[in-house]
PDB file of N, CA and C in Angstrom:
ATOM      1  N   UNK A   1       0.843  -1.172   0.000  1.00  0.00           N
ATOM      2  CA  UNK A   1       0.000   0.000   0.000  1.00  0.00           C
ATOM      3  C   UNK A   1       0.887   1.233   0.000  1.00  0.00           C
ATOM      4  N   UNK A   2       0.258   2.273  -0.946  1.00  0.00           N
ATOM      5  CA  UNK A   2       1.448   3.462  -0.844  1.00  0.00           C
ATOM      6  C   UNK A   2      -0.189   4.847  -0.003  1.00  0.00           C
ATOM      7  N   UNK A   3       0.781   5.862   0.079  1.00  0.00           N
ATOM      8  CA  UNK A   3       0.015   6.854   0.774  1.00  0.00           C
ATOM      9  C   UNK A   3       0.490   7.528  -0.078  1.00  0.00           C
ATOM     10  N   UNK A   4      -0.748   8.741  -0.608  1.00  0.00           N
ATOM     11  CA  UNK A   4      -0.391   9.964  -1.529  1.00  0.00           C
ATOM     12  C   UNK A   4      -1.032  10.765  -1.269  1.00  0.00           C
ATOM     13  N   UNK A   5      -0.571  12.001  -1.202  1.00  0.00           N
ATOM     14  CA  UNK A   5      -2.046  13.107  -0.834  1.00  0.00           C
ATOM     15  C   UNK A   5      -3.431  12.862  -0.100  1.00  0.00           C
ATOM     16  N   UNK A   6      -2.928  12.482   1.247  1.00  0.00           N
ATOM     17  CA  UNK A   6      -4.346  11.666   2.371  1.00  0.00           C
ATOM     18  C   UNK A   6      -5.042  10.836   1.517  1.00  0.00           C
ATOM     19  N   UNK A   7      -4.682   9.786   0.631  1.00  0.00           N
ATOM     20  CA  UNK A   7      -5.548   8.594  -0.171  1.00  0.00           C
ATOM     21  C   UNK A   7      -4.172   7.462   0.328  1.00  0.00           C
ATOM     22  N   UNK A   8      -5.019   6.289   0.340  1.00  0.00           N
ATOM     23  CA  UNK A   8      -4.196   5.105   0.313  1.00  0.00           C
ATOM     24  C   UNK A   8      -4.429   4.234  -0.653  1.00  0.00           C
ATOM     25  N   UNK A   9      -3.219   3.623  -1.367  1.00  0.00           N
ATOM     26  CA  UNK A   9      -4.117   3.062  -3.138  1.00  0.00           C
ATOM     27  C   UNK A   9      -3.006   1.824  -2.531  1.00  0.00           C
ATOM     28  N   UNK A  10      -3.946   0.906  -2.998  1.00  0.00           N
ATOM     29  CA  UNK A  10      -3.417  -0.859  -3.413  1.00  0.00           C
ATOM     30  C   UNK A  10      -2.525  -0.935  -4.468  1.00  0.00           C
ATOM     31  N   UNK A  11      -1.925  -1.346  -4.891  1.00  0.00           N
ATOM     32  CA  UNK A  11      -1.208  -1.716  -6.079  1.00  0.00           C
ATOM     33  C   UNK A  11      -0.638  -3.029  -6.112  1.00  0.00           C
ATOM     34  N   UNK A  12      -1.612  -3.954  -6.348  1.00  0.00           N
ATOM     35  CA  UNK A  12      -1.524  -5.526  -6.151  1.00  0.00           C
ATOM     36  C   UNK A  12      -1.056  -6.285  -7.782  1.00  0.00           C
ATOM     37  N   UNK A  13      -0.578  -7.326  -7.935  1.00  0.00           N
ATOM     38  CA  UNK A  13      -0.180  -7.735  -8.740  1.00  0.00           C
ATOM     39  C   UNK A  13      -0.101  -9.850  -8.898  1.00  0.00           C
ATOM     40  N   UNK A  14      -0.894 -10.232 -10.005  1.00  0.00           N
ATOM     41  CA  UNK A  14      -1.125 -11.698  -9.748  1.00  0.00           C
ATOM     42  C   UNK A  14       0.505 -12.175 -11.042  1.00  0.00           C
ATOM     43  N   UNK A  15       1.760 -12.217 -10.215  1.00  0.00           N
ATOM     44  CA  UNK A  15       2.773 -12.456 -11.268  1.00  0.00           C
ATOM     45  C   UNK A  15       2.714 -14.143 -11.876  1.00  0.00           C
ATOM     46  N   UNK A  16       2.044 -14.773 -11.398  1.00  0.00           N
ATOM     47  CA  UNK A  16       2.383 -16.630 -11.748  1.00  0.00           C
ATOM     48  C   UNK A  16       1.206 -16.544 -12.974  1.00  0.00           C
ATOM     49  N   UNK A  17       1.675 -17.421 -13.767  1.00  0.00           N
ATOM     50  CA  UNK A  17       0.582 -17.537 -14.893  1.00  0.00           C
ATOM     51  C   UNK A  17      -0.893 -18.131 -14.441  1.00  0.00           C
ATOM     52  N   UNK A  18      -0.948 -18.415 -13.602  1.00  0.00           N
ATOM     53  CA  UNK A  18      -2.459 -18.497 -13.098  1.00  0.00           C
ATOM     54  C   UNK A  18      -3.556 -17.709 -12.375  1.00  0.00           C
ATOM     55  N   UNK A  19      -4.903 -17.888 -12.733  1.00  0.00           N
ATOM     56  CA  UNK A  19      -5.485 -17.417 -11.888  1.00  0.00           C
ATOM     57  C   UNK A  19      -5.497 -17.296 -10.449  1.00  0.00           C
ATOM     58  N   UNK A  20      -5.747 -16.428  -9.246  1.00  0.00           N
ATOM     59  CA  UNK A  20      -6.021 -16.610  -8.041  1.00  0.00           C
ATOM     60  C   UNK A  20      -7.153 -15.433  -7.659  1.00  0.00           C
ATOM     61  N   UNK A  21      -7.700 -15.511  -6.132  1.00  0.00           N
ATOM     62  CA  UNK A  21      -8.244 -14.879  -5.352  1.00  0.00           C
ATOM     63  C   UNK A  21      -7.603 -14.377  -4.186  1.00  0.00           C
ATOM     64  N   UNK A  22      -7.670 -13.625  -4.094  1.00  0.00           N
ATOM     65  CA  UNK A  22      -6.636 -12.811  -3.030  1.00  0.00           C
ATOM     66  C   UNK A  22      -7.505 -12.016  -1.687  1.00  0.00           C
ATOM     67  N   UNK A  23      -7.298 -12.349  -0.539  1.00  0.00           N
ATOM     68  CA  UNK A  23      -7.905 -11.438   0.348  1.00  0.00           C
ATOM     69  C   UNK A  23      -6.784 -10.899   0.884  1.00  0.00           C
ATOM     70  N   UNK A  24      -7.218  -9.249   1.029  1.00  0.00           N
ATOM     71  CA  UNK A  24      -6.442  -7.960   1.742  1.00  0.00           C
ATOM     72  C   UNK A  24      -6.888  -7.972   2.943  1.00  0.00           C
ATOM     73  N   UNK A  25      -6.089  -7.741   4.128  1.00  0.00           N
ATOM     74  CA  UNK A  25      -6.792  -6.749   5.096  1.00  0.00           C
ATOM     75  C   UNK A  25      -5.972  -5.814   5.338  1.00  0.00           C
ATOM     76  N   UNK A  26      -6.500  -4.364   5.590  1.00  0.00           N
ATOM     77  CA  UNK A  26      -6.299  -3.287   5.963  1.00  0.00           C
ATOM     78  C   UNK A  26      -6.430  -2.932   7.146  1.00  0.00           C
ATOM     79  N   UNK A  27      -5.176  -1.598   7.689  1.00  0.00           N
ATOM     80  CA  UNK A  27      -5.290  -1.316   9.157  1.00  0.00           C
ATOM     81  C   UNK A  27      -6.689  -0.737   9.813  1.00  0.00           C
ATOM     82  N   UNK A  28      -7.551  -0.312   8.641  1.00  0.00           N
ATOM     83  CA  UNK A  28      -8.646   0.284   9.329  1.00  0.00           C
ATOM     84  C   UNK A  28      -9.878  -0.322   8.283  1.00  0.00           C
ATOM     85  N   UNK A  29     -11.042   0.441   8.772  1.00  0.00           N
ATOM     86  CA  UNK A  29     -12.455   0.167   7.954  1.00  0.00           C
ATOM     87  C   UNK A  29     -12.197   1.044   6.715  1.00  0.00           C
ATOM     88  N   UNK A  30     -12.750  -0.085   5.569  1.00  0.00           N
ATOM     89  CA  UNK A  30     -12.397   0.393   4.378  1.00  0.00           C
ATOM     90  C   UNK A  30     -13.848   0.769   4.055  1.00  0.00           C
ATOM     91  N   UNK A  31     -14.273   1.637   2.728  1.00  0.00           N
ATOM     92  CA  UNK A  31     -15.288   2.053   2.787  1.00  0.00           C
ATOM     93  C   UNK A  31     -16.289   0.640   1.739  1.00  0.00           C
ATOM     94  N   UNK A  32     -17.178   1.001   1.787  1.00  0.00           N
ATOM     95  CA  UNK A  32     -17.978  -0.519   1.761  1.00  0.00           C
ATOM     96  C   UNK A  32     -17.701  -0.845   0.039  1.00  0.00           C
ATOM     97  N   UNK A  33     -17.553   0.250  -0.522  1.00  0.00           N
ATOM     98  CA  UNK A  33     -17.120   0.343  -2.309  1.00  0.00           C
ATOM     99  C   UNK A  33     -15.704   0.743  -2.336  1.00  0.00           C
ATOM    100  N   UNK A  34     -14.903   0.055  -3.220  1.00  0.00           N
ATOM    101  CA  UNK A  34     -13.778   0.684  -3.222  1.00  0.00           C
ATOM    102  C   UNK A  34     -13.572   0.827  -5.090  1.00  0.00           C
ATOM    103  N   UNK A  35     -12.590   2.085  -5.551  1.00  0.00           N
ATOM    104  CA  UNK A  35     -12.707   1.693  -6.678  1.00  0.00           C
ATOM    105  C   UNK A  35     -10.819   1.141  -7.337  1.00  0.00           C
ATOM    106  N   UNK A  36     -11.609   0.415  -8.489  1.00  0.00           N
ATOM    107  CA  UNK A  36     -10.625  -0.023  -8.676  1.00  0.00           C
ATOM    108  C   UNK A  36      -9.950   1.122 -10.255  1.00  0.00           C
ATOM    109  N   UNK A  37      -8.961   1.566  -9.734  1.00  0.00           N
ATOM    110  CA  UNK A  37      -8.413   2.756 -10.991  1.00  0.00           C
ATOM    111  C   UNK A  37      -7.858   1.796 -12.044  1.00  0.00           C
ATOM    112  N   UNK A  38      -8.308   2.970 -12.946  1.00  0.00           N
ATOM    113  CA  UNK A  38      -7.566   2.422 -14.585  1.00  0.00           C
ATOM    114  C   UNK A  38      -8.896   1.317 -15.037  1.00  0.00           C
ATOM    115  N   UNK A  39      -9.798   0.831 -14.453  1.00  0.00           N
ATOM    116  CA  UNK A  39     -10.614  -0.252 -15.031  1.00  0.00           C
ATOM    117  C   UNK A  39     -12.116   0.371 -14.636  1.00  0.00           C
ATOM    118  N   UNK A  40     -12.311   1.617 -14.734  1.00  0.00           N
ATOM    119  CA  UNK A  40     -13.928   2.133 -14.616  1.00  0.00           C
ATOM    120  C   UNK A  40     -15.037   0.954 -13.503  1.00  0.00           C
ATOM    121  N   UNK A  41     -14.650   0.832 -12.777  1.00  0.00           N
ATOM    122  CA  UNK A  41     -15.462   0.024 -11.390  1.00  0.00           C
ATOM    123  C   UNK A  41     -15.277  -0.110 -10.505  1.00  0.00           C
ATOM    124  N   UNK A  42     -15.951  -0.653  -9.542  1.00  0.00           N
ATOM    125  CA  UNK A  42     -15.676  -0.624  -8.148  1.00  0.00           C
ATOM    126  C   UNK A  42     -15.620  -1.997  -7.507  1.00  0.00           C
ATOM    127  N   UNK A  43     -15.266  -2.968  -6.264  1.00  0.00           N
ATOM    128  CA  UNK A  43     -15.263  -3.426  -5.627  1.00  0.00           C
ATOM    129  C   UNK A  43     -16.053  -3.470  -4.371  1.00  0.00           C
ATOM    130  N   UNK A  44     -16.600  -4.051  -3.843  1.00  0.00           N
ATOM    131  CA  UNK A  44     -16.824  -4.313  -2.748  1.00  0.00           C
ATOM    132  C   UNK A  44     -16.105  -4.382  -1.688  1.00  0.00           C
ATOM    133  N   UNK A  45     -16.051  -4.040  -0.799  1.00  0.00           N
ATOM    134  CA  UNK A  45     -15.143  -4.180   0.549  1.00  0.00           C
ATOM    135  C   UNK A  45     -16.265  -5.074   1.891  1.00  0.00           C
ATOM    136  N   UNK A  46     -15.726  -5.146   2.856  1.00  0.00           N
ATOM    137  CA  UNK A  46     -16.227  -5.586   4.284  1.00  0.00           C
ATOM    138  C   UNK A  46     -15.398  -5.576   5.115  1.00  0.00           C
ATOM    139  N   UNK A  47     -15.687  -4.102   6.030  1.00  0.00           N
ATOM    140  CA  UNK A  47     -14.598  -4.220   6.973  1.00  0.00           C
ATOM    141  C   UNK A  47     -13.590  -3.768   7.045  1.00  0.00           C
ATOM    142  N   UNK A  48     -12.355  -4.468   7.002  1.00  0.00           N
ATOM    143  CA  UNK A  48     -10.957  -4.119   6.939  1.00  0.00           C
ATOM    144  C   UNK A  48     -10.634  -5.070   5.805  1.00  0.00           C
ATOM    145  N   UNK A  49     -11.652  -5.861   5.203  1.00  0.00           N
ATOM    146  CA  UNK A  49     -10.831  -6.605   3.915  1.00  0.00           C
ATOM    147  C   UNK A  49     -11.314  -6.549   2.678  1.00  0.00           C
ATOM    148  N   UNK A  50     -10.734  -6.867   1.852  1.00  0.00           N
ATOM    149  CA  UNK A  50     -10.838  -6.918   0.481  1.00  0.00           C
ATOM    150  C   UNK A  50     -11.072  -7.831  -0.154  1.00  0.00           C
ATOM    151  N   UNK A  51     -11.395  -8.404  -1.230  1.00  0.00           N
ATOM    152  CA  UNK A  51     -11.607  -9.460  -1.826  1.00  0.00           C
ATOM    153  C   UNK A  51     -11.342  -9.683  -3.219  1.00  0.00           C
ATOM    154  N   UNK A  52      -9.899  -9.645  -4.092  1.00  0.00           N
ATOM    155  CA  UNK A  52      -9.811  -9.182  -5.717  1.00  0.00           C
ATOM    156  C   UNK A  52      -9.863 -10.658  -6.106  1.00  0.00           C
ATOM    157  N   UNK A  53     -10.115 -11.336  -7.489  1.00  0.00           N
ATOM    158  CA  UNK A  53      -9.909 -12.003  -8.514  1.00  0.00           C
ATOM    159  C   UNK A  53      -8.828 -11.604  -9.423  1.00  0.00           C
ATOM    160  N   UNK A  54      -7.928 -12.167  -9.493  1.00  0.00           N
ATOM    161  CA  UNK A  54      -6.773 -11.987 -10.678  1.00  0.00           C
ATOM    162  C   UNK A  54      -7.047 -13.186 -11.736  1.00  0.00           C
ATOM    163  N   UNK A  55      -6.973 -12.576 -12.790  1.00  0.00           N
ATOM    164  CA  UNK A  55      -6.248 -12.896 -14.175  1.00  0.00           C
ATOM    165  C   UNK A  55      -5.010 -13.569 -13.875  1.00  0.00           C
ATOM    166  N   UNK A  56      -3.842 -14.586 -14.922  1.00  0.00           N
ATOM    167  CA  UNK A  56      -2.908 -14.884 -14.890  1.00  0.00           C
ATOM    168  C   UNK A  56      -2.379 -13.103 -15.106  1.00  0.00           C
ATOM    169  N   UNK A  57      -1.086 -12.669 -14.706  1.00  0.00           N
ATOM    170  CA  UNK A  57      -0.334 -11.075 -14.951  1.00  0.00           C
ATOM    171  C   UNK A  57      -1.425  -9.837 -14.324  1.00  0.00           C
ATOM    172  N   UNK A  58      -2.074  -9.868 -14.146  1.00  0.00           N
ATOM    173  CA  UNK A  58      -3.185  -9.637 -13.917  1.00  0.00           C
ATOM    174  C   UNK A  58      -2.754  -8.222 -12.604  1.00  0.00           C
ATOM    175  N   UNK A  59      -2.992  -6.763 -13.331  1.00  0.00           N
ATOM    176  CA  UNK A  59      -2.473  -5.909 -11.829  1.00  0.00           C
ATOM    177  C   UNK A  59      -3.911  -4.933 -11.897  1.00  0.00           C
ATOM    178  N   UNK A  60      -4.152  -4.970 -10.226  1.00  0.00           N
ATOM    179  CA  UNK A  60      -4.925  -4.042  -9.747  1.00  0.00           C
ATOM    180  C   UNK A  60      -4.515  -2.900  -9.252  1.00  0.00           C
ATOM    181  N   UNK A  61      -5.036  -1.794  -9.702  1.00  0.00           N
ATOM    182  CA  UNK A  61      -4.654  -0.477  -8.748  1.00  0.00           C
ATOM    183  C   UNK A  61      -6.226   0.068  -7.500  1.00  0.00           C
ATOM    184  N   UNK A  62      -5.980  -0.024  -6.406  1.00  0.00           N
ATOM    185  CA  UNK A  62      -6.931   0.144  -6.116  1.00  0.00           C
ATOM    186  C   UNK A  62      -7.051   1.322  -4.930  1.00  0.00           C
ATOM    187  N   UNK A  63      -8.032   2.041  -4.801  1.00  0.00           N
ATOM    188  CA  UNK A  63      -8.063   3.143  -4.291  1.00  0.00           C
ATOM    189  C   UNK A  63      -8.919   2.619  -2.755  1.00  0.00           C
ATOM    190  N   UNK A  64      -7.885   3.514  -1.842  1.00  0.00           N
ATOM    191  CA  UNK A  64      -8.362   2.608  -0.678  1.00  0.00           C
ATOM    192  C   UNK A  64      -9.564   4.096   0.265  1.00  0.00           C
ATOM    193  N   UNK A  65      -9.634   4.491  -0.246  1.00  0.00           N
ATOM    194  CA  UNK A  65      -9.875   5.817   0.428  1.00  0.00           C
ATOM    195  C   UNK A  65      -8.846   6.941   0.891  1.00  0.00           C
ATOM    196  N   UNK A  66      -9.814   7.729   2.001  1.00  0.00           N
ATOM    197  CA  UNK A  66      -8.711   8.380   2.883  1.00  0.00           C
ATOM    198  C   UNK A  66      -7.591   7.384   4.295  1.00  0.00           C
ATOM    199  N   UNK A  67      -6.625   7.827   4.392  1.00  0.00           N
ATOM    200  CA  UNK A  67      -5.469   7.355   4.961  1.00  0.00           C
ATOM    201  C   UNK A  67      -5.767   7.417   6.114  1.00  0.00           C
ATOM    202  N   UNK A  68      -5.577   6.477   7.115  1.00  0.00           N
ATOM    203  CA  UNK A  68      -5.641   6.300   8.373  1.00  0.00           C
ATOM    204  C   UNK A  68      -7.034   6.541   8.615  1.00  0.00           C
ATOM    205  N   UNK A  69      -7.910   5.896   8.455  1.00  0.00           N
ATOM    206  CA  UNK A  69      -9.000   6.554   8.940  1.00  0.00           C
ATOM    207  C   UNK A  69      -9.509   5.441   9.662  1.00  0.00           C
TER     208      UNK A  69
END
C-alpha cells in the first residue's frame, strides 16, 4: 500500500501464470465500495478486507480511500 495526498491506493499484482483470489486486510475500515483505478469500477469491501480475482499477470490499482481513517 502506498500513501499519496491523504488517499491510500493498493497496487496488487497476480505475477504466476495463473489465476487466483486474493484477500487484503487493511489497518482500518475500508469504505464498503472501493474503486478499482484504470478499469472504470468498483469493488466491494467488508470491513478491513478486500476481496480481488486476478487474471494470470493480472495488476490491480486500487483506491483505498482516505489514509488512516
Amino acid at each position: 500500500m502506498k500513501r499519496c495526498d491523504g488517499r491510500e491506493t493498493l497496487i496488487a499484482v497476480n505475477a504466476p501464470p495463473e489465476p487466483c483470489e486474493i484477500t487484503f486486510e487493511a489497518s482500518h475500515k475500508l469504505p464498503a465500495q472501493v474503486k478499482l483505478l484504470f478499469e472504470d469500477r468498483t469493488a466491494p469491501a467488508a470491513g478491513k478486507r478486500l476481496t480481488l480475482s486476478f487474471k494470470p499477470l493480472e495488476v490491480h490499482v486500487v483506491d483505498l480511500g482516505p489514509a488512516g481513517r
